[in-house]
Protein backbone atom coordinates (compact mmCIF):
# COMPACT_ATOMS: atom_id res chain seq x y z
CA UNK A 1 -17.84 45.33 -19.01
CA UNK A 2 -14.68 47.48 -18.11
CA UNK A 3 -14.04 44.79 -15.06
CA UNK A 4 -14.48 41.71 -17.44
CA UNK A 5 -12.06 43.25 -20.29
CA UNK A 6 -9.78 43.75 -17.35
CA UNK A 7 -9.93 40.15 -16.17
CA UNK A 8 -9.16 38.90 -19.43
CA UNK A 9 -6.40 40.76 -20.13
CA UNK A 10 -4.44 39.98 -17.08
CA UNK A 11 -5.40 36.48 -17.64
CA UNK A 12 -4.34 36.59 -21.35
CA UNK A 13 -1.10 38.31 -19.80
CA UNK A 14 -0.73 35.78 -17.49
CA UNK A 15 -0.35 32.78 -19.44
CA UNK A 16 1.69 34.20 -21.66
CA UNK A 17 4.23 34.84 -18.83
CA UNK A 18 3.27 30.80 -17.91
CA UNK A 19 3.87 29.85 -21.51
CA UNK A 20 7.42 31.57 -21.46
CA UNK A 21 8.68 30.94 -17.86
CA UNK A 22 7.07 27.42 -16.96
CA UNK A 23 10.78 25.91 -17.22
CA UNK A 24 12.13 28.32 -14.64
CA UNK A 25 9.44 28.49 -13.09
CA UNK A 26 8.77 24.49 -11.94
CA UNK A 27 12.53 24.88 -11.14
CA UNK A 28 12.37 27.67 -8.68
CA UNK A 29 9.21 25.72 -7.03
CA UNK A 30 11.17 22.43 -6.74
CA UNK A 31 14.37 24.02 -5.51
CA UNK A 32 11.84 26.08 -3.06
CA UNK A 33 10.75 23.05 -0.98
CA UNK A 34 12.26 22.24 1.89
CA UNK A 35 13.02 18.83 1.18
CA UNK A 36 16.13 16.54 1.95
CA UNK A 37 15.76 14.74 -1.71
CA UNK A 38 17.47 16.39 -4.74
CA UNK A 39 14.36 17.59 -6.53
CA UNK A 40 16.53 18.56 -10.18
CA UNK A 41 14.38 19.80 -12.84
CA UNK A 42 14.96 18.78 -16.33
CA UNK A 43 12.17 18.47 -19.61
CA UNK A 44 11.47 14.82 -18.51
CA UNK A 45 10.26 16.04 -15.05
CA UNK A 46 8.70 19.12 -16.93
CA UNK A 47 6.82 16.45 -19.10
CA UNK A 48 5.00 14.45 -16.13
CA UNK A 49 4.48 17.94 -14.37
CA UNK A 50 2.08 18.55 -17.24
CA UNK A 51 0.83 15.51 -17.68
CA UNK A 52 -0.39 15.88 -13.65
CA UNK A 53 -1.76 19.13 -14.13
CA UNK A 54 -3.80 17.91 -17.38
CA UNK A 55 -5.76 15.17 -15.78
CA UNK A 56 -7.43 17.64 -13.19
CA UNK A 57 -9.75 14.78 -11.88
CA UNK A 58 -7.32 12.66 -10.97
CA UNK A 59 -4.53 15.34 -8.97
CA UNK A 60 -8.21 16.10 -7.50
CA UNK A 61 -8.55 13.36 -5.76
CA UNK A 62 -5.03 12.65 -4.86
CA UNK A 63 -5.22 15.48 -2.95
CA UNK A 64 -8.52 14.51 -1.24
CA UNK A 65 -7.16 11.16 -0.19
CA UNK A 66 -3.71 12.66 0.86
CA UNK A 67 -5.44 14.61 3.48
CA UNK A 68 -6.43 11.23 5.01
CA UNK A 69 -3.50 9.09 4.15
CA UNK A 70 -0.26 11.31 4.56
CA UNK A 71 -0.94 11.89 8.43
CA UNK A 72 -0.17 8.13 8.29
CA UNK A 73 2.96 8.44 6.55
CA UNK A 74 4.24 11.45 7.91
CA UNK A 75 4.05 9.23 11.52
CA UNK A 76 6.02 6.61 10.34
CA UNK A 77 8.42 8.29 8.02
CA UNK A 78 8.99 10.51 11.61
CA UNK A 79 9.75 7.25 13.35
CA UNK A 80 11.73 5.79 10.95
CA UNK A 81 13.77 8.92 10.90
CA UNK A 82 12.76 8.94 6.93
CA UNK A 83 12.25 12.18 4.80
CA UNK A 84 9.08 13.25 4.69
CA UNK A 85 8.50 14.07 1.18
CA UNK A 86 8.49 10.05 0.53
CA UNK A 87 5.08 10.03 1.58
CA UNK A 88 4.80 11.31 -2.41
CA UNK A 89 6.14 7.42 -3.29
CA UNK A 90 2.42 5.76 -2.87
CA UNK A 91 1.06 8.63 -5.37
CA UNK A 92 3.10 7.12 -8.14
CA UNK A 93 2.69 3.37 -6.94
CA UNK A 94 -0.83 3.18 -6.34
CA UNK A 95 -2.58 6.62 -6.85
CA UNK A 96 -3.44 6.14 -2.94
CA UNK A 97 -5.49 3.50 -3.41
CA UNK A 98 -5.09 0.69 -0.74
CA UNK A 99 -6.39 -2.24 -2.73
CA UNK A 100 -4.99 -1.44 -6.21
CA UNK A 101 -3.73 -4.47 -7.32
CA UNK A 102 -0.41 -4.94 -10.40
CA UNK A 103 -1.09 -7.91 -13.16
CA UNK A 104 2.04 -9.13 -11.50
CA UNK A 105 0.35 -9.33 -8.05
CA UNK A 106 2.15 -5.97 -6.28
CA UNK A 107 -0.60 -4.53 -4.09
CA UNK A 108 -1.57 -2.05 -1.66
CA UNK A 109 -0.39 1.43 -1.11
CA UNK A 110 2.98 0.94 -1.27
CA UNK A 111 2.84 -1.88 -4.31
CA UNK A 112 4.68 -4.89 -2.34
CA UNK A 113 4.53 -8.20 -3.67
CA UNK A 114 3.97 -10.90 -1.63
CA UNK A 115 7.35 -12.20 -0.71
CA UNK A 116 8.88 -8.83 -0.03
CA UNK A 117 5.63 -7.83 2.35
CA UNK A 118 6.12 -11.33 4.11
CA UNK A 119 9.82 -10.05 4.13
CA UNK A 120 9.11 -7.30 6.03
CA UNK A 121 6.48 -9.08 8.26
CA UNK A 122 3.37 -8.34 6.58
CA UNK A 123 0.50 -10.82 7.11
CA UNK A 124 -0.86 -12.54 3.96
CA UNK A 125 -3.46 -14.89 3.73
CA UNK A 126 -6.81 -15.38 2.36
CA UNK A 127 -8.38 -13.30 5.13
CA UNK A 128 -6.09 -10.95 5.83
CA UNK A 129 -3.66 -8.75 3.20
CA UNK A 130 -1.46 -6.40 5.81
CA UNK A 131 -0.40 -4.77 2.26
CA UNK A 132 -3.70 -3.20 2.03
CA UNK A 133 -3.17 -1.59 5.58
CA UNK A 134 -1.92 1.45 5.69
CA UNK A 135 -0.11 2.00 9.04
CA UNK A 136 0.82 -1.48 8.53
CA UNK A 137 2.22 -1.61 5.15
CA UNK A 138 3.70 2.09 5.75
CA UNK A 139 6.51 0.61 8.28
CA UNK A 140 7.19 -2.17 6.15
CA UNK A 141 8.13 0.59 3.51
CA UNK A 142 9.75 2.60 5.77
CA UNK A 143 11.89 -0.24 7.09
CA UNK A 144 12.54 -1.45 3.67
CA UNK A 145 13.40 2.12 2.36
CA UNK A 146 16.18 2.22 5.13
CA UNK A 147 17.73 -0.67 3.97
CA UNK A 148 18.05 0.79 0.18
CA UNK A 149 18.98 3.78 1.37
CA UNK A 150 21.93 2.47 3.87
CA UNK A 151 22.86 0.04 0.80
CA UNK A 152 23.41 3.40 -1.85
CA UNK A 153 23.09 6.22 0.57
CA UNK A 154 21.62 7.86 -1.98
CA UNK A 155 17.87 8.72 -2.76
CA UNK A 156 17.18 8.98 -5.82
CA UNK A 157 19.15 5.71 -6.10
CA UNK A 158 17.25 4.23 -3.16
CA UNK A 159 13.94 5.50 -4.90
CA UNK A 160 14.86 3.88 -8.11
CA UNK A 161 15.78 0.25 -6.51
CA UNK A 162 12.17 0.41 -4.65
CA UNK A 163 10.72 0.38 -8.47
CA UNK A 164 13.00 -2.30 -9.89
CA UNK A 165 15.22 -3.86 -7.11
CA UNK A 166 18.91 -3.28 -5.70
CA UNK A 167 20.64 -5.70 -8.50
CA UNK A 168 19.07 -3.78 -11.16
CA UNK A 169 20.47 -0.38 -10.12
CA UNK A 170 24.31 -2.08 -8.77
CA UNK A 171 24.05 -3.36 -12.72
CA UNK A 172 23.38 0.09 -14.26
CA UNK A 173 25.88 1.64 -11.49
CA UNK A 174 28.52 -0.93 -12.71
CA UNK A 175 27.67 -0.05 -16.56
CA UNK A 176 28.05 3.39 -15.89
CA UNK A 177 31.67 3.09 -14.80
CA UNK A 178 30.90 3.34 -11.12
CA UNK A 179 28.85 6.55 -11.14
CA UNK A 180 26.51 7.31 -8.06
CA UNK A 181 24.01 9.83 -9.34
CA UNK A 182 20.76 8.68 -10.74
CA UNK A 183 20.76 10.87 -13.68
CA UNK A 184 24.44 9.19 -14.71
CA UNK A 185 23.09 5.82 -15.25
CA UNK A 186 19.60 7.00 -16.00
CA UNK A 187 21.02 5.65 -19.48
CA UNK A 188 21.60 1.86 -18.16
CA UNK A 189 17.94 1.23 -16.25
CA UNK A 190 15.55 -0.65 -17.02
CA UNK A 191 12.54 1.78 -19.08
CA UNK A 192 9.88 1.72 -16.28
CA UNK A 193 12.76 2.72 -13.43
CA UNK A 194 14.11 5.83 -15.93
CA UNK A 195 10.51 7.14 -15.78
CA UNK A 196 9.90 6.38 -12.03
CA UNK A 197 12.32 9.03 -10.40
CA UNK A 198 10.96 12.14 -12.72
CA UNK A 199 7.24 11.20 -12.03
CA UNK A 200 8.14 10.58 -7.97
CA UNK A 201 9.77 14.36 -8.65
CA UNK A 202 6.70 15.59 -10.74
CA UNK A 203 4.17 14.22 -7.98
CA UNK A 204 5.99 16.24 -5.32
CA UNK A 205 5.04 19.66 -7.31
CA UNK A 206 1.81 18.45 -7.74
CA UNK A 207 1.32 17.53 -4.79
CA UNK A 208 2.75 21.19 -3.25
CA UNK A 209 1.58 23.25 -6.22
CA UNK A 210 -2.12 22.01 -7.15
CA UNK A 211 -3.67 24.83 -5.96
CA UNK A 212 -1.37 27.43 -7.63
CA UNK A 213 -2.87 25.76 -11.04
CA UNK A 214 -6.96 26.27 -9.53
CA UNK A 215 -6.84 22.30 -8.77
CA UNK A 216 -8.36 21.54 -5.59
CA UNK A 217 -9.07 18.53 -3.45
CA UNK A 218 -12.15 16.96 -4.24
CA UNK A 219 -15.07 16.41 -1.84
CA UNK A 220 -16.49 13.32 -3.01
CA UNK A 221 -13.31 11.47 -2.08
CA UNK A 222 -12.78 13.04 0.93
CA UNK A 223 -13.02 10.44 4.57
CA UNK A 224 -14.15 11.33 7.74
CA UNK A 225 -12.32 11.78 11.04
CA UNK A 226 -11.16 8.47 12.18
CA UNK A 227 -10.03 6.48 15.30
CA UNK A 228 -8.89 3.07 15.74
CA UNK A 229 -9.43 0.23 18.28
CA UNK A 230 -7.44 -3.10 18.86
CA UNK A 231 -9.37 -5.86 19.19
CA UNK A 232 -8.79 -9.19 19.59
CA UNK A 233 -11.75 -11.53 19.34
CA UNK A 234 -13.21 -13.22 16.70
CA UNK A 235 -15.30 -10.23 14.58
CA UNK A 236 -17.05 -9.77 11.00
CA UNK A 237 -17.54 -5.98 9.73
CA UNK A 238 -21.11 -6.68 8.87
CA UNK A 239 -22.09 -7.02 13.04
CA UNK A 240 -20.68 -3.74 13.53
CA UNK A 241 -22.06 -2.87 10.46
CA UNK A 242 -25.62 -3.63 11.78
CA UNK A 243 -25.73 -2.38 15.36
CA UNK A 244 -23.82 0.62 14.84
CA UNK A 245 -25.99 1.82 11.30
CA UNK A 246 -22.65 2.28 9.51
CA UNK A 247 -22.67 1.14 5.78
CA UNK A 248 -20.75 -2.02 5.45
CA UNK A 249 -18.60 0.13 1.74
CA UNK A 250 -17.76 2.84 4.72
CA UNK A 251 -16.02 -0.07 6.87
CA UNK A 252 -14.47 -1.89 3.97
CA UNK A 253 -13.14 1.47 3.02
CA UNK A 254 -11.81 1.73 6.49
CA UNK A 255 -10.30 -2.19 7.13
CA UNK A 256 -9.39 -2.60 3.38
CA UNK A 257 -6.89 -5.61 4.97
CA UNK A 258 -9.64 -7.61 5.45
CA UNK A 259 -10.33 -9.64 2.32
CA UNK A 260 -13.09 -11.08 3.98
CA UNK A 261 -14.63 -8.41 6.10
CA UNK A 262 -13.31 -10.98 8.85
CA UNK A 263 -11.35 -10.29 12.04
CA UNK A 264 -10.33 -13.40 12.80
CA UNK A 265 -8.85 -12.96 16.57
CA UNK A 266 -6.42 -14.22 18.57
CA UNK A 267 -3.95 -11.51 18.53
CA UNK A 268 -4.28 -7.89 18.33
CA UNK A 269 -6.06 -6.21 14.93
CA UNK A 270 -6.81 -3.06 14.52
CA UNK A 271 -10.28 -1.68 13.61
CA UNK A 272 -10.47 1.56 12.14
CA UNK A 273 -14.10 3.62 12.26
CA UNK A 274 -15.26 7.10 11.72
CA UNK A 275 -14.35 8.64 15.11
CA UNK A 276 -18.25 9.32 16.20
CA UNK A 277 -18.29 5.97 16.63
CA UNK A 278 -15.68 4.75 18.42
CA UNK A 279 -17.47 5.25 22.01
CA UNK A 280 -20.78 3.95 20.52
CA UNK A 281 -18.89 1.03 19.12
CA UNK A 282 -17.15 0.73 23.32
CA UNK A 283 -20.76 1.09 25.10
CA UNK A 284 -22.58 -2.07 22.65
CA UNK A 285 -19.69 -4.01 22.41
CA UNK A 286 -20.96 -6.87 23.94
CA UNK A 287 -24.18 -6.14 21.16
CA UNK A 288 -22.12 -6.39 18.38
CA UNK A 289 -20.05 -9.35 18.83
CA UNK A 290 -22.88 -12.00 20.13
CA UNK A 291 -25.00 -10.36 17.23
CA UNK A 292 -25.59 -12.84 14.09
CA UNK A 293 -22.44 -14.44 15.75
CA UNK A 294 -23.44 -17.79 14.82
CA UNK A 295 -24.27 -17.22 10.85
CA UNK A 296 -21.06 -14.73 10.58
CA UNK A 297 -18.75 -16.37 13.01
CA UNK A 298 -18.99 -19.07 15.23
CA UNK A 299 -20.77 -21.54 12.87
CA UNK A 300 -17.11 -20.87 10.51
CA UNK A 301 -14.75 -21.29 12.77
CA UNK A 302 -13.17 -24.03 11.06
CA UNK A 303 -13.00 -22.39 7.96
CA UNK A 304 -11.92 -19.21 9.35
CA UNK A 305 -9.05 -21.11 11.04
CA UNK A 306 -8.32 -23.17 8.24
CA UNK A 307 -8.83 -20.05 5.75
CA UNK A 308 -5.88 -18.05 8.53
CA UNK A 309 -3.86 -20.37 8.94
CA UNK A 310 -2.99 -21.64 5.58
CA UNK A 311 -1.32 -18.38 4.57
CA UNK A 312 0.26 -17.88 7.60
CA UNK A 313 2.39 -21.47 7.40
CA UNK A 314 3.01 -21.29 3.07
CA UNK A 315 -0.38 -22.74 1.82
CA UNK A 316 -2.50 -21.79 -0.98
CA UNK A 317 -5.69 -21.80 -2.56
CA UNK A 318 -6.32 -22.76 -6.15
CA UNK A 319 -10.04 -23.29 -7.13
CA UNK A 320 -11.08 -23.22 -3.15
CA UNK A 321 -8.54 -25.97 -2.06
CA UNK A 322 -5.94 -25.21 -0.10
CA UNK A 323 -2.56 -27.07 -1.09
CA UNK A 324 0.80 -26.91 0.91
CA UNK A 325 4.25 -27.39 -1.62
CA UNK A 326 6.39 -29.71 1.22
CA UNK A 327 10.21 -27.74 2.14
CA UNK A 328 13.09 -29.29 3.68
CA UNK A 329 12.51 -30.53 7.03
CA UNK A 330 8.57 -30.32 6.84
CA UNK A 331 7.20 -33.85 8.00
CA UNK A 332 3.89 -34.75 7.90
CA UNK A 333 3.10 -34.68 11.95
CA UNK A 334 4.79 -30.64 11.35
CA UNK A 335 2.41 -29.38 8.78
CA UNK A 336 -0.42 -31.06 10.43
CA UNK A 337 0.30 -28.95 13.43
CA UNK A 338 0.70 -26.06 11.10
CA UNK A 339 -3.06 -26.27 9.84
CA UNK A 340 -4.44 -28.04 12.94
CA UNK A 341 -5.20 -31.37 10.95
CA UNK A 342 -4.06 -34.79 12.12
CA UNK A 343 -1.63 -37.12 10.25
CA UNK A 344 -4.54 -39.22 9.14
CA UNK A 345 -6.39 -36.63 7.39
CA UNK A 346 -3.21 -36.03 5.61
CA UNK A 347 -2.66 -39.24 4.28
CA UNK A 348 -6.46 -39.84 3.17
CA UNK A 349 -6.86 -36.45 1.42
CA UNK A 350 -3.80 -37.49 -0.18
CA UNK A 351 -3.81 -41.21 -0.84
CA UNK A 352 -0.28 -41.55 1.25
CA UNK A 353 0.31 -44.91 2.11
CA UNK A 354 3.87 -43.85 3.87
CA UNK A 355 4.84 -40.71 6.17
CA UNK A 356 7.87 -40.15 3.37
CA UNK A 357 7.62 -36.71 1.77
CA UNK A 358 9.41 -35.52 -1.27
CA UNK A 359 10.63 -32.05 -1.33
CA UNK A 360 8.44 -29.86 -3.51
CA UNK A 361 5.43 -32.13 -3.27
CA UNK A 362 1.96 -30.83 -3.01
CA UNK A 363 -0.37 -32.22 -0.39
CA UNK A 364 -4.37 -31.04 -0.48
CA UNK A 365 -5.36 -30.01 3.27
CA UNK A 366 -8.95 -30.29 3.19
């Protein structure tokens, strides 16, 4: 009894010191890391600190997944010569989850939209989204966060124009009088980008601190060991899935870049599998790739190559027809070439009774 009247009272004691120092507190944490990025504290940061630290489940598994996916960053943001601490950025974008997916068609990890991952040399198509890959997509941010940050040299600027775009911030910069600190034209962004830098600042105490607050990382979201192979033939997940009695979830969690559990070849991909299997996968190899190869593979060729190649050369895909909007220069002998079809088919599947092409004209492939 005397040990349980003991533990309540220094717990009782204890949160009233938290309830009357959490201010200074936070602020001695944040100034405490050893971080190149201002980390100020101020109520707004204060408010998404709490709102973290509320919603145990979900700093849970943050910090489950970040045990798997900030080795990743860390690598690149190394290479990149990047500070580390902006492996915190995906937390806020997409709560580390590689297919989460904006209503205004950001996606992946790191949130890109399609022209900006394309930008940055991402491969996007309807079988593969490189914005759902994590090494992949990680150096496209990293490149793409060295160019904001050489353009403001700044980071909590930079930070801010990865949420809502260079022009945006130069316009609140300007409206300020010229001012170069985030917090000086905090007044002049746009509402979402005011909110972004606090929360990326709240997410790094979270992220440092969870466990200060009893929140731990939580098992069910944990991933196993991995290792990764490049391979570059022609393979579907489900005939690894098969020979090597890994569930087909566990693979897609893996290879979340392939929208249609497809490898399609002829370059390098990378395969990613729970490391026990890599030298399994190496001894049957042979197994795996002539297994069901004719249902899953061969028999599809032509859709797989039609399905790769019209997001690799501008096409798209409304209602399971692919369509191609014509650019300057394009003729029609070109974009045949571009989705190995001849000029013929072109002209049938499109009732063209001349080669002439208008710019900004569709044409149906297929």
């Amino acid at each position: 009894m005397k040990k349980l009247i003991l533990l309540i009272f220094v717990g009782v004691c204890a949160l009233c010191a938290y309830g009357e120092n959490t201010d200074s507190l936070y602020k001695a944490r944040l100034q405490g890391l050893p971080y190149e990025i201002e980390m100020p504290y101020n109520t707004v940061v204060g408010s998404y600190i709490q709102r973290y630290l509320k919603n145990t489940k979900q700093t849970s598994r943050l910090l489950a997944k970040a045990d798997y996916y900030f080795p990743i960053f860390w690598d690149m943001l190394g290479k990149y010569n990047l500070p580390y601490e902006l492996c915190y950025l995906p937390v806020i974008e997409s709560a580390l989850n590689p297919t989460a997916q904006s209503p205004m068609g950001a996606s992946g990890l790191w949130q890109f939209m399609p022209s900006t991952g394309k930008l940055y040399g991402l491969e996007i198509n309807s079988l593969i989204d490189e914005r759902k890959d994590p090494v992949r997509s990680t150096e496209a941010a990293c490149a793409y966060l060295n160019r904001l940050y050489t353009d403001f040299q700044n980071w909590n600027l930079a930070i801010a124009a990865y949420n809502c775009g260079s022009g945006n911030v130069k316009k609140a910069i300007a409206r300020s009088g010229g001012k170069q600190d985030f917090w000086s034209i905090y007044p002049y962004l746009p509402n979402e980008t005011r909110s972004y830098v606090p929360i990326f600042i709240a997410a790094c105490y979270v992220m440092n601190y969870a466990d200060l607050h009893g929140i731990c990382p939580d098992t069910m979201w944990m991933y196993p060991p991995t290792d990764t192979l490049v391979i570059r033939q022609r393979l579907h997940l489900n005939q690894v899935s098969d020979i090597l009695g890994v569930g087909l979830d566990t693979l897609r969690r893996l290879n979340p870049q392939y929208s249609r559990d497809i490898l399609p070849g002829d370059k390098d991909y990378a395969l990613c599998l729970p490391a026990e299997l890599v030298t399994p996968y190496l001894e049957q190899e042979d197994t795996i790739r002539l297994h069901r190869a004719d249902e899953l593979v061969n028999n599809r060729r032509e859709e797989i190559d039609m399905l790769h190649h019209q997001g690799l050369h501008g096409g798209y895909s409304v209602n399971g027809v692919t369509w191609y909007k014509v650019k300057k220069g394009d003729t029609l002998s070109g974009i045949g070439k571009k989705f190995h079809v001849s000029v013929k088919q072109l002209k049938t599947w499109n009732k063209l009774k001349s080669d002439n092409l208008s710019i900004g004209q569709k044409l149906k492939i297929g």
